[in-house]
Protein backbone atom coordinates (compact mmCIF):
# COMPACT_ATOMS: atom_id res chain seq x y z
CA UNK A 1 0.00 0.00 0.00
CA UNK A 2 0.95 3.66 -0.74
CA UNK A 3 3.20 5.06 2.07
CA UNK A 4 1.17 8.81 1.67
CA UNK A 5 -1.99 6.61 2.21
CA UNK A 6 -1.19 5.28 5.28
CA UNK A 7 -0.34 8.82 6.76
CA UNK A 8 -3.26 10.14 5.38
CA UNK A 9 -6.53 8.57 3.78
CA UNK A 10 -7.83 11.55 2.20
CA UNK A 11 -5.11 10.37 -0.37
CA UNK A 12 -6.39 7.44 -1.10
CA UNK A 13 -8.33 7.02 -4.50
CA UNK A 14 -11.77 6.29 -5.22
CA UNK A 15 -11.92 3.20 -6.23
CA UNK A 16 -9.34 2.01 -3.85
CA UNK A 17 -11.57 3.61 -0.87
CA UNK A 18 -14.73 1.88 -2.23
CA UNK A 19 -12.64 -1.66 -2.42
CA UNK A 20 -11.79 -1.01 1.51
CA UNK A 21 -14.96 -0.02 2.55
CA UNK A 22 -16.70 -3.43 1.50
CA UNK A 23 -14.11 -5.45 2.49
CA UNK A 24 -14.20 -3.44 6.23
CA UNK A 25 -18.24 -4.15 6.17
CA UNK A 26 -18.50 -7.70 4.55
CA UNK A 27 -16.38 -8.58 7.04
CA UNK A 28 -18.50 -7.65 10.17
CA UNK A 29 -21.70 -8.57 8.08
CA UNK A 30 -20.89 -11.36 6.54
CA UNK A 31 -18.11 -12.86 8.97
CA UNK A 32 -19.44 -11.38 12.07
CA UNK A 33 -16.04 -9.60 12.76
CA UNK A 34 -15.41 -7.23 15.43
CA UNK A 35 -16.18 -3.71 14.62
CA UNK A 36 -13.05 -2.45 16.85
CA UNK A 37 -10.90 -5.47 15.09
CA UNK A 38 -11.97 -4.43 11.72
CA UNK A 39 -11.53 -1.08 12.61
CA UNK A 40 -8.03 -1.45 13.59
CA UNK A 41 -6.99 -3.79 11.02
CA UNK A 42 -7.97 -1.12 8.40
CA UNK A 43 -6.64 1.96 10.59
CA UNK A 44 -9.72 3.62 10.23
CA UNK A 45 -11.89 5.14 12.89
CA UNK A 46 -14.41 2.29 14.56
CA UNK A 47 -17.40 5.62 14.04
CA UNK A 48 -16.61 5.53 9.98
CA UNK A 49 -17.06 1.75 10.38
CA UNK A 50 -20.26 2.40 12.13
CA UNK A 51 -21.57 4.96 9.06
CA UNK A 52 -20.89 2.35 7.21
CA UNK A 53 -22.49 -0.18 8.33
CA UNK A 54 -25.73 2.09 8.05
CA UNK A 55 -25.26 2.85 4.49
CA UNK A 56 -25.01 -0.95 4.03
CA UNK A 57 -28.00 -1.24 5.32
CA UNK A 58 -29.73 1.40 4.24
CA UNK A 59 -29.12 1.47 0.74
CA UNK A 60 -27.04 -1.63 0.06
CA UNK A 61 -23.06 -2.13 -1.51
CA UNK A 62 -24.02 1.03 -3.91
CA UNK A 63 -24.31 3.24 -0.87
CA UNK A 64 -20.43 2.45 -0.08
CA UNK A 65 -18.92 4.59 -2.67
CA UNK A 66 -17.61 7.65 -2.89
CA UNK A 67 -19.77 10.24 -2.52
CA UNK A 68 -18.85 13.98 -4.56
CA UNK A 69 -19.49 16.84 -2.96
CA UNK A 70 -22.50 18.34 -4.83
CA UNK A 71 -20.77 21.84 -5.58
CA UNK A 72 -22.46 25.10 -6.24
CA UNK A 73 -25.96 25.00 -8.35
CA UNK A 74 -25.33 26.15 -11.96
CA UNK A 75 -25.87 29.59 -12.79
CA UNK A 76 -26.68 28.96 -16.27
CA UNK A 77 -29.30 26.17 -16.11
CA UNK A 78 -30.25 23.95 -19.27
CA UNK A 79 -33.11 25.81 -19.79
CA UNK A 80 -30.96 28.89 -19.94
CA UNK A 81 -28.38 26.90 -22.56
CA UNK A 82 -31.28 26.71 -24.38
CA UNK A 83 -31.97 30.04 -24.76
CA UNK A 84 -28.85 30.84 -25.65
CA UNK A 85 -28.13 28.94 -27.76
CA UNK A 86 -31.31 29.47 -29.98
CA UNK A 87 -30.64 33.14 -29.18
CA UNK A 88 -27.05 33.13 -31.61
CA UNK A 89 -28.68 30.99 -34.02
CA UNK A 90 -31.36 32.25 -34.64
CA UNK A 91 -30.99 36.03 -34.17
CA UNK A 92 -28.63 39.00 -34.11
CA UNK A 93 -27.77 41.72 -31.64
CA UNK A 94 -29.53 44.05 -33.70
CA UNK A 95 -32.92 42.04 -33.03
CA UNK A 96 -32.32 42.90 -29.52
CA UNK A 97 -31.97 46.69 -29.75
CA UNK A 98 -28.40 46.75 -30.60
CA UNK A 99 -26.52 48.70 -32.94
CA UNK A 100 -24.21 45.80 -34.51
CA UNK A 101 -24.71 41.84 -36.39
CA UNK A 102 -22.08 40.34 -34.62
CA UNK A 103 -22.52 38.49 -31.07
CA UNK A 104 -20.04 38.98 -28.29
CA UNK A 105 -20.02 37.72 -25.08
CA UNK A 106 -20.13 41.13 -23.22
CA UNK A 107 -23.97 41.55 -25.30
CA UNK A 108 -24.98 37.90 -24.17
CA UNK A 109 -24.13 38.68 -20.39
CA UNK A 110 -26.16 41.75 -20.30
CA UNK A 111 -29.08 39.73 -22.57
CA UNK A 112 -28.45 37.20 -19.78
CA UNK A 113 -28.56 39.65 -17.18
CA UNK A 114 -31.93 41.45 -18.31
CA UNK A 115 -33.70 38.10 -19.13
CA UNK A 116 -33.19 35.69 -16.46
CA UNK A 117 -31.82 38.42 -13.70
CA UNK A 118 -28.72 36.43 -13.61
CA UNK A 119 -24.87 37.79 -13.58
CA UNK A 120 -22.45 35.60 -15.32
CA UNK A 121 -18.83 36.21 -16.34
CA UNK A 122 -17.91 36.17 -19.82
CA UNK A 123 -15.54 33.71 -19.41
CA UNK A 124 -18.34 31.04 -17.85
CA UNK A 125 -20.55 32.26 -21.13
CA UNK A 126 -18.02 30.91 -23.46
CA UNK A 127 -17.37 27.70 -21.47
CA UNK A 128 -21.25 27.17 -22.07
CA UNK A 129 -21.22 28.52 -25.68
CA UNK A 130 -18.13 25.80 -25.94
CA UNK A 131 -20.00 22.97 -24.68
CA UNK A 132 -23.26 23.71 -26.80
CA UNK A 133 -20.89 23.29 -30.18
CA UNK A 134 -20.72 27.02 -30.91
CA UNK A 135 -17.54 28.65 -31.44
CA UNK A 136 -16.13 32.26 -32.23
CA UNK A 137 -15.92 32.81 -36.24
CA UNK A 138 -15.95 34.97 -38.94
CA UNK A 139 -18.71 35.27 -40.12
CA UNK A 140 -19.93 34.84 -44.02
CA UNK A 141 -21.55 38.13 -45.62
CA UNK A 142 -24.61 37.87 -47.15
CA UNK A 143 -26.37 40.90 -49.47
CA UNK A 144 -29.71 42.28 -47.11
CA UNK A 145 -31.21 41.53 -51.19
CA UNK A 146 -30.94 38.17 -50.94
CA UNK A 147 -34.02 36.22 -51.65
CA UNK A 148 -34.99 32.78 -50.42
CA UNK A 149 -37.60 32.40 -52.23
CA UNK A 150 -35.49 33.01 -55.36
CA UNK A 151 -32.68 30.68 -54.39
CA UNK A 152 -35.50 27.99 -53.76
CA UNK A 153 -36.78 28.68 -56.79
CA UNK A 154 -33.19 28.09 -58.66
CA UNK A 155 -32.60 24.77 -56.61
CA UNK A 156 -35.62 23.06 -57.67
CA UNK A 157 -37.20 24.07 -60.65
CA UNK A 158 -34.38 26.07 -62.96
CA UNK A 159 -31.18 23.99 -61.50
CA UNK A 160 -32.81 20.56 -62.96
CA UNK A 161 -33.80 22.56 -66.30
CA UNK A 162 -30.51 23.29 -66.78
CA UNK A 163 -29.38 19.33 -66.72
CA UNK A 164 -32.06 18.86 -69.09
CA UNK A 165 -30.76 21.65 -71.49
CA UNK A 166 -26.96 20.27 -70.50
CA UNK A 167 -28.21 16.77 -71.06
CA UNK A 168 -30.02 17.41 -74.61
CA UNK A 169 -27.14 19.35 -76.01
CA UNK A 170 -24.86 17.08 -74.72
CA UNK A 171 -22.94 19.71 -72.93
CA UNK A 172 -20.81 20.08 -69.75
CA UNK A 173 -22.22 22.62 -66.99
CA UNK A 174 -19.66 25.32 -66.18
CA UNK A 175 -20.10 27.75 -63.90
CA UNK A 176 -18.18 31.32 -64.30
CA UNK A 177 -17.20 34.33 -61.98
CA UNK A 178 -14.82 37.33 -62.80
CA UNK A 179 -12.66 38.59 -60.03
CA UNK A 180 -9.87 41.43 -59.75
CA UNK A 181 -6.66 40.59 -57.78
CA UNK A 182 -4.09 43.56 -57.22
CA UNK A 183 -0.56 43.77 -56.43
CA UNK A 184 -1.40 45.11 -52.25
CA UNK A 185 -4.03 42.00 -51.92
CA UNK A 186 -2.81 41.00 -48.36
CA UNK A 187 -3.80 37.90 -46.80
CA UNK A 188 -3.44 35.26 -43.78
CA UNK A 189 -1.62 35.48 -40.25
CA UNK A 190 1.57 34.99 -38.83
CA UNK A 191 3.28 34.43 -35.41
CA UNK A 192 4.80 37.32 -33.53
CA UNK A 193 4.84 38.34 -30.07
CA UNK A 194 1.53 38.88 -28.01
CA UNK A 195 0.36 42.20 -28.49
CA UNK A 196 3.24 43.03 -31.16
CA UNK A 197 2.26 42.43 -34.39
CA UNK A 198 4.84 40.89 -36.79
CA UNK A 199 5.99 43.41 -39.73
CA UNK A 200 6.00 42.13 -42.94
CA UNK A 201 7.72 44.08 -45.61
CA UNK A 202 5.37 44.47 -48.70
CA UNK A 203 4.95 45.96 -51.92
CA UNK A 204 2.93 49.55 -51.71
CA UNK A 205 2.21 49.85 -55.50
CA UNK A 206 -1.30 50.09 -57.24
CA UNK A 207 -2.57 48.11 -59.83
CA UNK A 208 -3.73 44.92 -60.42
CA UNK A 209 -5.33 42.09 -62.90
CA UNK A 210 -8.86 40.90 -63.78
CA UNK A 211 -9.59 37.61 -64.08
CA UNK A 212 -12.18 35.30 -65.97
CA UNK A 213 -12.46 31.89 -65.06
CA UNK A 214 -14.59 28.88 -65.44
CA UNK A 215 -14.76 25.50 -64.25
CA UNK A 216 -17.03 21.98 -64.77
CA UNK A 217 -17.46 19.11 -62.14
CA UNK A 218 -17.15 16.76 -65.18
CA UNK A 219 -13.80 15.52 -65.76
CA UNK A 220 -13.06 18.90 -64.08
CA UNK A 221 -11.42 21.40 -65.93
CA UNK A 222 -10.07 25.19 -65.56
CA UNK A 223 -10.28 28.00 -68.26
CA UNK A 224 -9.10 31.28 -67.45
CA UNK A 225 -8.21 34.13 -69.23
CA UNK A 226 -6.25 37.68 -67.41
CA UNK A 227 -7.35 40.52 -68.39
CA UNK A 228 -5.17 44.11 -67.67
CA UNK A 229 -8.00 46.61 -68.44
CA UNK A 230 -11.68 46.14 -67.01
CA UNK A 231 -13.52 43.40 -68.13
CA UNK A 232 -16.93 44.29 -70.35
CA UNK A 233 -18.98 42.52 -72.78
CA UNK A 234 -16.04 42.67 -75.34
CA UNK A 235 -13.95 40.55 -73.06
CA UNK A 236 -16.25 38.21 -71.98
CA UNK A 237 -17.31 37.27 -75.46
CA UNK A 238 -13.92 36.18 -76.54
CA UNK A 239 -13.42 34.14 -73.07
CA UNK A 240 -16.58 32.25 -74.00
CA UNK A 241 -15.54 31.80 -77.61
CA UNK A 242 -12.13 31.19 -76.15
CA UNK A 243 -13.93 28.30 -73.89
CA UNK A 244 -16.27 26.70 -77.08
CA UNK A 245 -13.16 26.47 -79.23
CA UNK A 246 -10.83 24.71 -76.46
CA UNK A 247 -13.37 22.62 -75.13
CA UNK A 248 -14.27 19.30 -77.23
CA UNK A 249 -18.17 19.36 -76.27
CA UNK A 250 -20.72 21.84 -75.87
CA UNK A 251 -21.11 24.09 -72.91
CA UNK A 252 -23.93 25.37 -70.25
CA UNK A 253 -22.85 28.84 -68.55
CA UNK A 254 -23.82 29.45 -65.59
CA UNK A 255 -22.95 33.27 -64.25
CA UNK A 256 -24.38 35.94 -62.02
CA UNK A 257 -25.95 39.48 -62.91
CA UNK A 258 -23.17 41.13 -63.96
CA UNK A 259 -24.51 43.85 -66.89
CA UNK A 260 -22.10 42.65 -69.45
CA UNK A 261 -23.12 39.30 -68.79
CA UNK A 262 -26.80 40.05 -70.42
CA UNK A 263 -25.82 42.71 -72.71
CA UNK A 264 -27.41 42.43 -76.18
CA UNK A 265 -23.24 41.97 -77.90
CA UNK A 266 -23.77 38.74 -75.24
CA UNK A 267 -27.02 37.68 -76.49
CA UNK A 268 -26.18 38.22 -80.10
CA UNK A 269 -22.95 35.82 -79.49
CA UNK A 270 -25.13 33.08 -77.63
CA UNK A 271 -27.99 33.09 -80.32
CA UNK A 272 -25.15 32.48 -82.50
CA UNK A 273 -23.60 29.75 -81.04
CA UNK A 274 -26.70 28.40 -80.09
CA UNK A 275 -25.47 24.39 -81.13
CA UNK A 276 -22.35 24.82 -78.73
CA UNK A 277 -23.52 27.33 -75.93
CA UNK A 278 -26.23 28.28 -73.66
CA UNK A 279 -25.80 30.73 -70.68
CA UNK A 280 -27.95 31.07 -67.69
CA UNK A 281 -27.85 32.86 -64.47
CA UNK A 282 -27.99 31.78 -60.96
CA UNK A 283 -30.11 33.77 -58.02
CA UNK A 284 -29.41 37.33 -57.69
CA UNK A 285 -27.08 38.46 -54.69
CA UNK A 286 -26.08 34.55 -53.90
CA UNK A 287 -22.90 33.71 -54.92
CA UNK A 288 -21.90 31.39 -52.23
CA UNK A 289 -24.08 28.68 -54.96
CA UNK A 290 -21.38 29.54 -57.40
CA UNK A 291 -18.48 26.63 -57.23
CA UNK A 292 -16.52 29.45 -59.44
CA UNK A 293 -16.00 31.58 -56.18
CA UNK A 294 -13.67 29.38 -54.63
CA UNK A 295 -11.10 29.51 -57.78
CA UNK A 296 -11.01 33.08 -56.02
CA UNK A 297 -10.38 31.76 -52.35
CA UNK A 298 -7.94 30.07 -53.47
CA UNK A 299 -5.83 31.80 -56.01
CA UNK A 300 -6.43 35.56 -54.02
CA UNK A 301 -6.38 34.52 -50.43
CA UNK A 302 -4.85 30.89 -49.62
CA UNK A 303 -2.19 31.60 -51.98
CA UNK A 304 -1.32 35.43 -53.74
CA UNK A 305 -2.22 37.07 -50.62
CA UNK A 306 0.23 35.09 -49.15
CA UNK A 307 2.95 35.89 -51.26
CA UNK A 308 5.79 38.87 -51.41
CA UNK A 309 4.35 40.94 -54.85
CA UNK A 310 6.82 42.93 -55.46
CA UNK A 311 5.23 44.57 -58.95
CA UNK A 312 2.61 44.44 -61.73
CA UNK A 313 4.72 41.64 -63.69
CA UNK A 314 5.48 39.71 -60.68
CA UNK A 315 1.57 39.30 -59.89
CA UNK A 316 1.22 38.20 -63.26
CA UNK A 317 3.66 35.68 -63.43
CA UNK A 318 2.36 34.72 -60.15
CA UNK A 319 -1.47 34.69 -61.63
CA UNK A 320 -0.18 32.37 -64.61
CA UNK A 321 1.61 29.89 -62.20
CA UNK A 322 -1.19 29.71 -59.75
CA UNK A 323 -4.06 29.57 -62.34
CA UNK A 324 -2.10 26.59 -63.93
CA UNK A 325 -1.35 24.54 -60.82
CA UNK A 326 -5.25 24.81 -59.65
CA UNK A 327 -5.87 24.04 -63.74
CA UNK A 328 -3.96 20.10 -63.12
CA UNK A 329 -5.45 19.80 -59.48
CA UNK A 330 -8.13 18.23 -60.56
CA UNK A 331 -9.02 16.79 -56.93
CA UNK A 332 -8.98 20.21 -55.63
CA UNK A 333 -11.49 21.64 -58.35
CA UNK A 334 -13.61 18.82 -57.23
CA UNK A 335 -13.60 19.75 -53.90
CA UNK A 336 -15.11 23.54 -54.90
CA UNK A 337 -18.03 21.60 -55.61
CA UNK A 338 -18.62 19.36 -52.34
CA UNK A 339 -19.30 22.60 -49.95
CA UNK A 340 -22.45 22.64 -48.30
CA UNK A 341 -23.86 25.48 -50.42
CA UNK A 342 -22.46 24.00 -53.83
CA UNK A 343 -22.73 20.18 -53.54
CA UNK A 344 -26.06 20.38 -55.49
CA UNK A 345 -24.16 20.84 -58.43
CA UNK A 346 -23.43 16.70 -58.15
CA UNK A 347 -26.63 15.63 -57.22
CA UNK A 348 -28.95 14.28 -59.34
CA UNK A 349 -32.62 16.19 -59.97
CA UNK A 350 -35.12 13.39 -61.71
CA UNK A 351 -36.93 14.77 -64.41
């Protein structure tokens, strides 16, 4: 046995306790033992014997463990979990009188405070917050235009017409996005000392690139084309006659609002082509259904943003290297389309 235990019980552990305390009763009940012999064979006092014994009887061999001190009652109860958690999932500050979107813990303890009369510490908010699977993030803009009803709409009645247009032409589905990337695009973190913000020396010239680019799920491919001035109907039309020349079937577009997108030059080009093109145009104000965005993630922020730019040629080269790795990833290009808000573009919509 443990020397410490001998000087002092308290150091004993649990389970070793609960062994000792049914072999110390067992004994008197079930071998009719002496209580002081028992008592001093075990070095324990004969009046813990004694509540022992009366546990035993009371409540049987269960009653002999350990028993854990019951500690203070919970502040925040489960009904008040509840509520908060609801409360950050289902509304915003600014639903409760506030002037900002964005939760902190300082709002919650005075929400806490005002509902249930209660005063908690932030730090014993985010312990709860913790525990209910909710953590700290930032959060994912959406446009105050944005309409369910139209993104519904797109899902489950035009989103399955478009297989059926993609299917009768025999046509791959891409789906296209334009996006500008300059030379000061600044991205990611770094370590440094708390409170002292690492210095990172970087380029301080303007000017930049604009990008087309658009990808299919099927045998997934890349086209992209850089652009130095703005990018307008002109420049759009030869991408997509760029796109129907390189690629070896017919395609589907499928873009946002952007004017030159429906300008009548567009249109003209489209009616055209009509045997190896058709464009249409997802939900107003919801790109996050766009697969296209995250050629954008990655090229602008998990990669050039990352990067020492020094100058105008040096994000281009950079552009053409980037572009061209994500172009023969084809596994990662895949992967834009298994988000939660872009998988539908593999499922399959019956007819």
């Amino acid at each position: 046995m443990n020397d410490e235990w001998m000087s002092d019980a308290r150091k004993i552990p649990d389970d070793v306790m609960n062994y000792i305390r049914r072999l110390a009763v067992h004994a008197v009940v079930d071998q009719n033992q002496n209580v002081d012999l028992i008592a001093s064979i075990f070095r324990i006092n004969r009046g813990s014997l004694y509540t022992w014994l009366k546990w035993y009887r009371e409540d049987g061999d269960q009653a002999l463990d350990t028993r854990k001190a019951p500690g203070a009652t919970p502040i925040i109860t489960p009904k008040i979990e509840l509520w908060l958690k609801r409360t950050v999932l289902h509304s915003t500050p600014a639903d409760h009188g506030y002037d900002t979107e964005l939760w902190t813990l300082k709002i919650l303890a005075v929400l806490l405070k005002k509902t249930f009369e209660i005063t908690v510490y932030e730090s014993t908010i985010w312990n709860h917050l913790r525990r209910l699977g909710l953590s700290c993030q930032v959060p994912q803009y959406r446009s105050d235009r944005y309409d369910p009803d139209e993104v519904e709409h797109y899902l489950n009645t035009k989103w399955p017409l478009i297989q059926r247009v993609a299917d009768k032409l025999g046509a791959d589905i891409f789906f296209e996005d334009e996006a500008g990337v300059g030379i000061m695009a600044r991205s990611g973190r770094s370590w440094g000392a708390v409170n002292s913000p690492p210095i990172v020396s970087a380029s301080d010239q303007r000017g930049g690139y604009n990008i087309l680019s658009a990808i299919t799920a099927r045998e997934p491919k890349l086209y992209s084309s850089i652009e130095a001035q703005s990018v307008g109907s002109q420049q759009y039309i030869e991408f997509l006659d760029k796109i129907i020349h390189l690629h070896p079937r017919p395609v589907v577009i499928v873009a946002d609002h952007a004017s030159f997108h429906r300008s009548k030059q567009v249109r003209t080009f489209v009616r055209t082509h009509r045997d190896r093109i058709r464009v249409f145009f997802l939900p107003k104000h919801a790109p996050h259904l766009n697969p296209d965005e995250q050629v954008w993630n990655d090229v602008k922020y998990r990669h050039l943003g990352r990067e020492p730019i020094v100058n105008k040629q040096d994000l281009k080269n950079r552009l053409i290297d980037r572009l061209f790795q994500l172009k023969n990833d084809t596994q990662k290009l895949l992967s834009f389309f298994k988000l939660p808000d872009t998988k539908y573009v593999l499922e399959t919509h019956s007819s």
